[in-house]
Protein backbone atom coordinates (compact mmCIF):
# COMPACT_ATOMS: atom_id res chain seq x y z
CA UNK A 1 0.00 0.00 0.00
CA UNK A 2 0.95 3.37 -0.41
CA UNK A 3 0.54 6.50 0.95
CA UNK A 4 0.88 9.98 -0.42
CA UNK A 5 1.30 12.87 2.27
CA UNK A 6 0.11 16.62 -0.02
CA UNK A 7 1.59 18.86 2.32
CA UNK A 8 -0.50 22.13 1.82
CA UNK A 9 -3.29 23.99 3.32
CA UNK A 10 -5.29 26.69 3.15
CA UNK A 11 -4.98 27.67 6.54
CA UNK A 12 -3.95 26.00 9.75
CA UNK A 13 -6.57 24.66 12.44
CA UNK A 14 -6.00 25.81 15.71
CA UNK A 15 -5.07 22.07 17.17
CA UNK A 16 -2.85 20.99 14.66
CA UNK A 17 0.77 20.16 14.27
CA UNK A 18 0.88 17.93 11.20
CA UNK A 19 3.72 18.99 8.70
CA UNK A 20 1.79 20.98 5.88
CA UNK A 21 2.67 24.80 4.41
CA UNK A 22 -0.48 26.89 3.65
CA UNK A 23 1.78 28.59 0.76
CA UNK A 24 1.06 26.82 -2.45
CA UNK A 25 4.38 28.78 -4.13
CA UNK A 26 5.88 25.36 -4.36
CA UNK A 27 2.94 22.93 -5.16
CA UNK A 28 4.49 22.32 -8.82
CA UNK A 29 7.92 21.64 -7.81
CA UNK A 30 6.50 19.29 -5.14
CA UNK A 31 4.05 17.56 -7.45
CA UNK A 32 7.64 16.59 -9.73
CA UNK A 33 9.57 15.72 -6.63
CA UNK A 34 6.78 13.30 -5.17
CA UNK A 35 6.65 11.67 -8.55
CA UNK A 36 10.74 11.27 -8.13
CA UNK A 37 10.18 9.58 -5.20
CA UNK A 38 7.65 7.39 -6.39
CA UNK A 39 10.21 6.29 -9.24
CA UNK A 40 13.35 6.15 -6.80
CA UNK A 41 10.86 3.77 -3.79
CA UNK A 42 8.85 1.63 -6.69
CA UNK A 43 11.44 -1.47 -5.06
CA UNK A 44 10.35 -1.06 -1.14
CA UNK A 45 7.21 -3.06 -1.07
CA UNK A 46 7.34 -6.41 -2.17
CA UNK A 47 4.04 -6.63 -4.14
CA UNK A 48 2.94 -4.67 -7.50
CA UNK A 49 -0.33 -4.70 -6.66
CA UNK A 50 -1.50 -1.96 -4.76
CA UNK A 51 -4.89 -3.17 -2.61
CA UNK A 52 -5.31 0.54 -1.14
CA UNK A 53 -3.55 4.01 -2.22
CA UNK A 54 -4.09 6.80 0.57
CA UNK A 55 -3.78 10.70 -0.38
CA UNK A 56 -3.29 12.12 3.06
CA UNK A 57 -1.87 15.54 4.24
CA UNK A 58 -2.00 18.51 4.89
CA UNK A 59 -5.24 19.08 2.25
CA UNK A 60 -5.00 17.04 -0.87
CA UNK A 61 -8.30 18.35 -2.05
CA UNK A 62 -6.21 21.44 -2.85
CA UNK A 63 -4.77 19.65 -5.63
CA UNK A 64 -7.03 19.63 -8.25
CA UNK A 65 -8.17 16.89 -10.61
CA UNK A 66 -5.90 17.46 -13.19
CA UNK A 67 -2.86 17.28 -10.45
CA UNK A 68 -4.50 13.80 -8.65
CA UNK A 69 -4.90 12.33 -11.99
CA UNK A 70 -1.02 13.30 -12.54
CA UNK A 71 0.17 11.37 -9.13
CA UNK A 72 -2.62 8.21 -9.98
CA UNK A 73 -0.83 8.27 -13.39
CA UNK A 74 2.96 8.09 -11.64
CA UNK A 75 1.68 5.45 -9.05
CA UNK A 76 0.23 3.71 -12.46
CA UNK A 77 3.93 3.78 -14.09
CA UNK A 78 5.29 1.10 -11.54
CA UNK A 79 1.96 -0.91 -10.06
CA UNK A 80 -1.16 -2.08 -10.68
CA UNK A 81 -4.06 -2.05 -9.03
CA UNK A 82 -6.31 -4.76 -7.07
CA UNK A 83 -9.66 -4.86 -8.89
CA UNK A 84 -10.98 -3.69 -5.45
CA UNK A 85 -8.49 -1.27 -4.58
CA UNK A 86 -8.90 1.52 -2.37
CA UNK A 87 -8.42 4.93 -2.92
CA UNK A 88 -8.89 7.38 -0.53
CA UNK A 89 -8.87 11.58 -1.08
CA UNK A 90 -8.51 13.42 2.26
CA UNK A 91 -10.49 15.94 1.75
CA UNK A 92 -11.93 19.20 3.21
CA UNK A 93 -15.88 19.92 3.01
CA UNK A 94 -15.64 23.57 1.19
CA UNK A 95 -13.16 22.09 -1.58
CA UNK A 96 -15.81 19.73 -2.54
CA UNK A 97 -18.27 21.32 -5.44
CA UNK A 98 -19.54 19.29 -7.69
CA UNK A 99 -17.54 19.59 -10.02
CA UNK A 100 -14.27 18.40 -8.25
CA UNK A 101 -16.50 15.61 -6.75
CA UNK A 102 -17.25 14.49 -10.47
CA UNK A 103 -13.53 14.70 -12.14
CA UNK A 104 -12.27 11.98 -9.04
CA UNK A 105 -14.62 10.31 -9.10
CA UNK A 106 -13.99 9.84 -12.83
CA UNK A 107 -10.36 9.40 -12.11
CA UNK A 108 -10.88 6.58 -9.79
CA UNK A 109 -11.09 7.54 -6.05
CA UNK A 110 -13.61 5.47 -4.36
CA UNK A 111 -13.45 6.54 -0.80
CA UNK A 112 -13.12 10.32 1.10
CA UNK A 113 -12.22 11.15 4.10
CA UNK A 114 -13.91 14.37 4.99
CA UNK A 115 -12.75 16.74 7.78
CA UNK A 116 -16.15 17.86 9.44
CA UNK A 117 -14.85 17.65 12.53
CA UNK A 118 -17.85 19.35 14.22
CA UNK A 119 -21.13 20.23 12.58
CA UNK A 120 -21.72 22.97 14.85
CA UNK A 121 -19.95 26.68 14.14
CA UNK A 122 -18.72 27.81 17.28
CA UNK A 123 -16.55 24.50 17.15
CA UNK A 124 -15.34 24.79 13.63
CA UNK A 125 -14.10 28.58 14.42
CA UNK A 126 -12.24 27.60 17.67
CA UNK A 127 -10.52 25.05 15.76
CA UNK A 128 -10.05 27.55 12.67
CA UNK A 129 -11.77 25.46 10.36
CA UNK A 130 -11.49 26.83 6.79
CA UNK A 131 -15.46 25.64 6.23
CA UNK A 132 -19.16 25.78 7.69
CA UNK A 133 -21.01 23.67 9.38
CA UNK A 134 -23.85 24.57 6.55
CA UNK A 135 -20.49 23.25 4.00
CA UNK A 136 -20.19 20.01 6.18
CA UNK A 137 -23.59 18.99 5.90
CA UNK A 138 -23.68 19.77 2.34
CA UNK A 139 -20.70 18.29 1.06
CA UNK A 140 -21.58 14.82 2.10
CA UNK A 141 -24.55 15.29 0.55
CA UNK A 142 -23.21 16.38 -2.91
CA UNK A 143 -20.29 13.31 -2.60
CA UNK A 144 -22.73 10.87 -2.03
CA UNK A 145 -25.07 12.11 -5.11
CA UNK A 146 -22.13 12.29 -7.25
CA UNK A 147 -21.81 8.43 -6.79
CA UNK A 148 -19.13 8.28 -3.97
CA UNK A 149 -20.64 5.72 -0.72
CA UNK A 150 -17.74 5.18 0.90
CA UNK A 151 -17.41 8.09 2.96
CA UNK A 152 -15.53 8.35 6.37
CA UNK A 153 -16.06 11.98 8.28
CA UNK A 154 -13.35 13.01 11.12
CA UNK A 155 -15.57 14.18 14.64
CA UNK A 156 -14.06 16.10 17.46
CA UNK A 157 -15.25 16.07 20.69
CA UNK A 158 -14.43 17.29 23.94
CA UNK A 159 -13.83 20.32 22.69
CA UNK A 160 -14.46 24.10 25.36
CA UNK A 161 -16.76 25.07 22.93
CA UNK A 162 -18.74 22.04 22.92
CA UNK A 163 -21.00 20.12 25.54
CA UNK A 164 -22.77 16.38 25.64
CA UNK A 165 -25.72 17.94 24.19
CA UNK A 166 -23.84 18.78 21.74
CA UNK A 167 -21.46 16.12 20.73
CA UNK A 168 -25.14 13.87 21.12
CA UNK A 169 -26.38 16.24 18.11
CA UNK A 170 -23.28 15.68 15.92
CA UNK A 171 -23.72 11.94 16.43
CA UNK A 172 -27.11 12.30 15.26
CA UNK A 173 -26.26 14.36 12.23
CA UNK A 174 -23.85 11.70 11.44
CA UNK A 175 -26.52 9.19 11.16
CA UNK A 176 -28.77 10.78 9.36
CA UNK A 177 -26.42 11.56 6.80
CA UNK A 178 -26.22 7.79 6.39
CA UNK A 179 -22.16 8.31 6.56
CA UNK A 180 -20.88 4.37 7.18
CA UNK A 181 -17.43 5.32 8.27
CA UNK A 182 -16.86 7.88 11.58
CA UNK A 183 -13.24 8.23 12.75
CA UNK A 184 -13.39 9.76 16.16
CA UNK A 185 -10.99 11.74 17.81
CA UNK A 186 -10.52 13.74 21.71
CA UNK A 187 -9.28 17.08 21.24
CA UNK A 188 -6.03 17.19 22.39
CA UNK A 189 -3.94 19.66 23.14
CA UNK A 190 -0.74 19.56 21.18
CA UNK A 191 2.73 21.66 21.65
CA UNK A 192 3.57 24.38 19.78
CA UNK A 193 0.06 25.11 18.30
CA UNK A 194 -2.53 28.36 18.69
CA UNK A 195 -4.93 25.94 20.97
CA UNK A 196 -1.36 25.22 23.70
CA UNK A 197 -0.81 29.08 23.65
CA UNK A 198 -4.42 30.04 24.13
CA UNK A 199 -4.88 27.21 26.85
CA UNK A 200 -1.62 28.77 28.58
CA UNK A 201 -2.83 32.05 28.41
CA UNK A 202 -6.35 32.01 29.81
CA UNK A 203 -8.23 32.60 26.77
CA UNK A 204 -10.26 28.99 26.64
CA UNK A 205 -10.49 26.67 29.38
CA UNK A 206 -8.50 22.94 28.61
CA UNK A 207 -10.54 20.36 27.58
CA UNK A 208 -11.45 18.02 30.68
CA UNK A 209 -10.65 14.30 31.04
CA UNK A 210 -13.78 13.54 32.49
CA UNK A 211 -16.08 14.90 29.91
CA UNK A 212 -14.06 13.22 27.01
CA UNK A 213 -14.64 10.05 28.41
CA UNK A 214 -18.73 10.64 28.97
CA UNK A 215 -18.45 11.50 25.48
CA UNK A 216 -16.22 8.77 24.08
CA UNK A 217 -18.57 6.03 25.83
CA UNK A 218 -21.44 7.45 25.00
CA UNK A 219 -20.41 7.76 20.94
CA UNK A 220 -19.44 4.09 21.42
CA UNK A 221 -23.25 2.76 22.56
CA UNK A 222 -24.90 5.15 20.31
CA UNK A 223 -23.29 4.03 17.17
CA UNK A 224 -22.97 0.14 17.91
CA UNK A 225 -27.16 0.45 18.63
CA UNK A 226 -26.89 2.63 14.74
CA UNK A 227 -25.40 -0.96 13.23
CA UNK A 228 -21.61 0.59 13.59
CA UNK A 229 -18.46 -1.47 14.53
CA UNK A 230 -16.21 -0.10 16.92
CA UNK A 231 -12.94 -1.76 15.28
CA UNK A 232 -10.10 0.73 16.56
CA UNK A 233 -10.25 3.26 19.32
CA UNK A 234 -11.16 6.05 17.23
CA UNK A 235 -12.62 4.34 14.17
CA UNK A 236 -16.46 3.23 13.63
CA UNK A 237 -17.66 1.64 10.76
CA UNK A 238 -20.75 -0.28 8.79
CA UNK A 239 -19.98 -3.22 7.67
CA UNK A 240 -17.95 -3.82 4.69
CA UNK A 241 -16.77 -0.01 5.28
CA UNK A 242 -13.87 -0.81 7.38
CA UNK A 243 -11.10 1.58 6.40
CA UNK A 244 -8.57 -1.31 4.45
CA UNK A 245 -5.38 1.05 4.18
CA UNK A 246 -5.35 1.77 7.85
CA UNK A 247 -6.61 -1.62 9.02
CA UNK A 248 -3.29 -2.68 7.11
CA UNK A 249 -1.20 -0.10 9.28
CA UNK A 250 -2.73 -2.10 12.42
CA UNK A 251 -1.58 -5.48 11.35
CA UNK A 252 1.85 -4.70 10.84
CA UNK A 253 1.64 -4.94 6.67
CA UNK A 254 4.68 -3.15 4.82
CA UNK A 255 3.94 -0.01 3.22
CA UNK A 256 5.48 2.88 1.73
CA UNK A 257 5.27 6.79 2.68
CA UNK A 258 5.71 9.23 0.01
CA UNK A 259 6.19 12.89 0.62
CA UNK A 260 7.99 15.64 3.22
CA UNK A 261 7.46 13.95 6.44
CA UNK A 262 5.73 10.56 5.25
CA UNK A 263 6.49 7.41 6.71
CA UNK A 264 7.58 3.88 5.72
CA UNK A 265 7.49 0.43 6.94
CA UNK A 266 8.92 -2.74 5.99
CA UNK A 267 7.03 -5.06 7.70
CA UNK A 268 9.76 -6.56 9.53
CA UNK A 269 12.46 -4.14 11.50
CA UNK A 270 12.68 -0.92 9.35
CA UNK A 271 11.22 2.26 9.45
CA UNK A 272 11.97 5.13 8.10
CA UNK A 273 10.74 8.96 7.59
CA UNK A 274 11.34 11.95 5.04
CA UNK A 275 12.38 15.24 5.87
CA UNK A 276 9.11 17.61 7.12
CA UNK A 277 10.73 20.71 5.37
CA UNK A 278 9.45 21.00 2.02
CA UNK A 279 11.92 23.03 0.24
CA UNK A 280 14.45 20.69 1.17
CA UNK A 281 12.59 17.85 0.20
CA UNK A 282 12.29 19.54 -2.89
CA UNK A 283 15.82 20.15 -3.23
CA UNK A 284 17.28 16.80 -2.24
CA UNK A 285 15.22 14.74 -5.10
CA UNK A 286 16.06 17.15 -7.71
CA UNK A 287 19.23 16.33 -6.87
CA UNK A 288 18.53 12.53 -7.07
CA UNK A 289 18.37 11.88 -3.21
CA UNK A 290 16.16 10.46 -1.01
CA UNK A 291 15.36 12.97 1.76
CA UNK A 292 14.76 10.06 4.56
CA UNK A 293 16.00 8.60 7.59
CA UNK A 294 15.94 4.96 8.83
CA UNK A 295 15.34 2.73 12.17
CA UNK A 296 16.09 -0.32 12.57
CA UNK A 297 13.96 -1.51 15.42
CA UNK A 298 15.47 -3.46 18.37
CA UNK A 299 13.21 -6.65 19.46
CA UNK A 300 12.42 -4.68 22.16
CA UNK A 301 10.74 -1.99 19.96
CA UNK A 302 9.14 -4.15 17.54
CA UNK A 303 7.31 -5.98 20.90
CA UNK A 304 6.39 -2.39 22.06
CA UNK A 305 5.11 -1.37 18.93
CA UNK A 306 2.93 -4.86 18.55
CA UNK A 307 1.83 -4.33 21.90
CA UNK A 308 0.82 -0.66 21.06
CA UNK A 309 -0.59 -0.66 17.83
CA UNK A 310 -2.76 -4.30 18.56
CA UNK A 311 -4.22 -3.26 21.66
CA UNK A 312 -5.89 -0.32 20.58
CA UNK A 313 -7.94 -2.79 18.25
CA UNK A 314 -10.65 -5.32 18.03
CA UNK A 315 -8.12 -7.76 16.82
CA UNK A 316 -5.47 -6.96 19.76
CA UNK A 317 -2.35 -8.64 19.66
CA UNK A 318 -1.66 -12.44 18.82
CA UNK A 319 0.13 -14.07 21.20
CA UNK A 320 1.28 -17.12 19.58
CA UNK A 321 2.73 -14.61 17.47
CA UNK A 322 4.63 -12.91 19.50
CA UNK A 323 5.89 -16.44 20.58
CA UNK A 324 7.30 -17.18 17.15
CA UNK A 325 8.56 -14.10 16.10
CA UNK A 326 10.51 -12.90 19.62
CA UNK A 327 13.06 -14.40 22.28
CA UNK A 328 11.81 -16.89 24.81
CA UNK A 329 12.87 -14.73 26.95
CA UNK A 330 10.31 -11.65 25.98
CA UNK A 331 7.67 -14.20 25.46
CA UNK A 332 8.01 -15.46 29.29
CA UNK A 333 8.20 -11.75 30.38
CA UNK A 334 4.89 -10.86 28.18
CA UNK A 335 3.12 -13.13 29.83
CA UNK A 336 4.47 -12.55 33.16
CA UNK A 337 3.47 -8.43 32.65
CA UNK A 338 0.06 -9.45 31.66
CA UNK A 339 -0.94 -11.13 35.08
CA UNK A 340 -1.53 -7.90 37.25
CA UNK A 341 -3.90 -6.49 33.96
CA UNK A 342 -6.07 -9.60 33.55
CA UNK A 343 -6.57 -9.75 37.34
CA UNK A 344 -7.71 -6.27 37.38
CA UNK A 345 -9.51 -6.81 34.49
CA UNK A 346 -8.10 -4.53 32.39
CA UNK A 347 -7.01 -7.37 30.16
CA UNK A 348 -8.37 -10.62 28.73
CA UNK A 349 -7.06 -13.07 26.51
CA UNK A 350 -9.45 -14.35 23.92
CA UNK A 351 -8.27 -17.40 21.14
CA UNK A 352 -4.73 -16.82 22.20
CA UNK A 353 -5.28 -12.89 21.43
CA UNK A 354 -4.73 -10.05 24.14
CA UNK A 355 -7.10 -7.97 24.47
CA UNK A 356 -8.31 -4.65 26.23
CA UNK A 357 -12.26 -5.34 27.28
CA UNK A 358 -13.50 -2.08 25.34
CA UNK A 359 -14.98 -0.66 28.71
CA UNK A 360 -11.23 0.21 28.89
CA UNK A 361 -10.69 1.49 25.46
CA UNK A 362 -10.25 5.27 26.22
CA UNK A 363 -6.91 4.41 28.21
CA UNK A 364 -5.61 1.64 26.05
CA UNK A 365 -2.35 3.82 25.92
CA UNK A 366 -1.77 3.90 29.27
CA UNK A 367 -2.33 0.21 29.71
CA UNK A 368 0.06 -1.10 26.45
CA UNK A 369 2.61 1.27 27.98
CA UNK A 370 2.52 -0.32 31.23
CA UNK A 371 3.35 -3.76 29.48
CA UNK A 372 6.28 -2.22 27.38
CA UNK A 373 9.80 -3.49 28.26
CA UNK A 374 12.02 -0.95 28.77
């Protein structure tokens, strides 16, 4: 699988730190150097048959149709694609007129992942939102009449401006608009952004614990009795409308990052990461380079990362294995960690799988990180 990371946006949201620029001065230059790196990677992932292709960012509905077509055509130049592949367009609600909606559609993505976040106004303005909730509503709409059912929409909750009447209408909303994918997220306050510096100085209160996890456990019954699956933390879906390219990050499957900041995975005991400066990404594949660093992970960080990633899921983590792919010596100290969780009953094990009972779900972080070998 691959992903594609379009580093541009109109403006930036108030919570974010993701790399993006919301100068599109070097947009061209980028499109050349992502196809560069598509031609220099085409070797890193062992099959040529893509089964999902991910256009993530930043704000790839930026691009326009013309410039997606351009990067399908690249990805097109090295490997096929599964007769039920995946394609998914980040996308925000105001770039999505009909038009646009019609030209991908023609060009082949099947699947969007739209950043509503909140379908209420005083939300989308604290989180400086570039669209409406009047735009939300109505871009679904349009997608969905243009041809495009497999829709995921991003919800916030949590959030100062927000309350559980609230967060209970967005849920609503959500099912009315027949939307079979939700991907659910607390807002969280992260460093070096506008919502850390107005937290710190007064302005808004920080969002509370407490209320985040009325709200997560709430959204939880609510859409399971609305025929949803809860299959990761933050991820709902109907069935059939699982979300395959990220499903595939959370069973350990190789894949390839392209793009300032994008990351890659092996499968095995290699990861690596571009640069998140775009002119020097720019700069390093004109010049035939690959602007990326590698890790090779220890044992020790491959168990952590099983142990992180799994848990969070309805899978959770196999341990038979773990017992065939690490020391005897990690296995016995696995399952001698796991004996204080499953007698507090923060952990069960289920068909040889570890699992977090999903009463527990909203601290699955803290719990994996309490098994992690140091």
């Amino acid at each position: 699988m691959i992903y594609l990371h379009i580093p541009f946006c109109k403006q930036k949201c108030s919570y974010c730190n993701f790399h993006f620029s919301t100068s599109l001065r070097l947009k061209d230059e980028m499109l050349q150097a992502l196809a560069k790196e598509i031609s220099l990677r085409k070797d890193e992932i062992p099959s040529k048959t893509l089964k999902t292709l991910y256009f993530g960012g930043g704000t790839p509905s930026l691009l326009s149709p013309n410039e997606i077509n351009q990067l399908l055509d690249e990805v097109l130049k090295y490997f096929s694609f599964d007769e039920d592949i995946e394609i998914t367009l980040e996308a925000n609600p105001d770039d999505l007129n009909e038009n646009f909606l019609k030209e991908i559609y023609k060009a082949g993505i099947n699947r969007l992942s739209i950043g509503t976040q909140s379908f209420f106004d005083a939300d989308l303005q604290l989180m400086n939102r570039a669209h409406n909730s009047q735009q939300a509503e109505a871009s679904i709409k349009r997608s969905q009449d243009i041809g495009i059912e497999n829709i995921s929409i991003d919800l916030i909750y949590g959030s100062p401006t927000s309350n559980f009447q609230i967060w209970k209408q967005n849920l609503i909303k959500s099912i009315e608009l027949q939307v079979p994918h939700i991907s659910s997220y607390a807002l969280t306050i992260e460093p070096k952004t506008a919502l850390e510096n107005w937290i710190g100085k007064g302005k808004i209160p920080a969002p509370k614990e407490r209320h985040q996890n009325q709200e997560f456990y709430y959204m939880v019954d609510f859409l399971k009795e609305h025929g949803f699956q809860h299959y990761e933390i933050s991820n709902f879906a109907k069935p059939n409308y699982h979300s395959k390219h990220n499903s595939a990050y959370w069973k350990y499957e190789p894949y390839l990052g392209i793009g300032p900041s994008a990351h890659s995975y092996n499968g095995r005991d290699i990861r690596s990461w571009n640069i998140a400066n775009n002119p020097l990404y720019i700069k390093h594949l004109n010049q035939g380079n690959l602007p990326l660093e590698k890790e090779v992970l220890s044992e020790k960080d491959r168990y952590n990362e099983m142990l992180m990633i799994g848990l969070r899921t309805i899978w959770g983590v196999d341990l038979e294995r773990i017992k065939a792919q690490f020391s005897s010596e990690i296995y016995e100290q696995c399952l001698k960690s796991l004996q204080p969780k499953i007698d507090e009953g923060m952990l069960i094990i289920d068909h040889h799988h570890l699992k977090i009972p999903e009463r527990h779900w909203f601290f699955a972080d803290g719990i994996a990180a309490d098994l992690f070998l140091i």
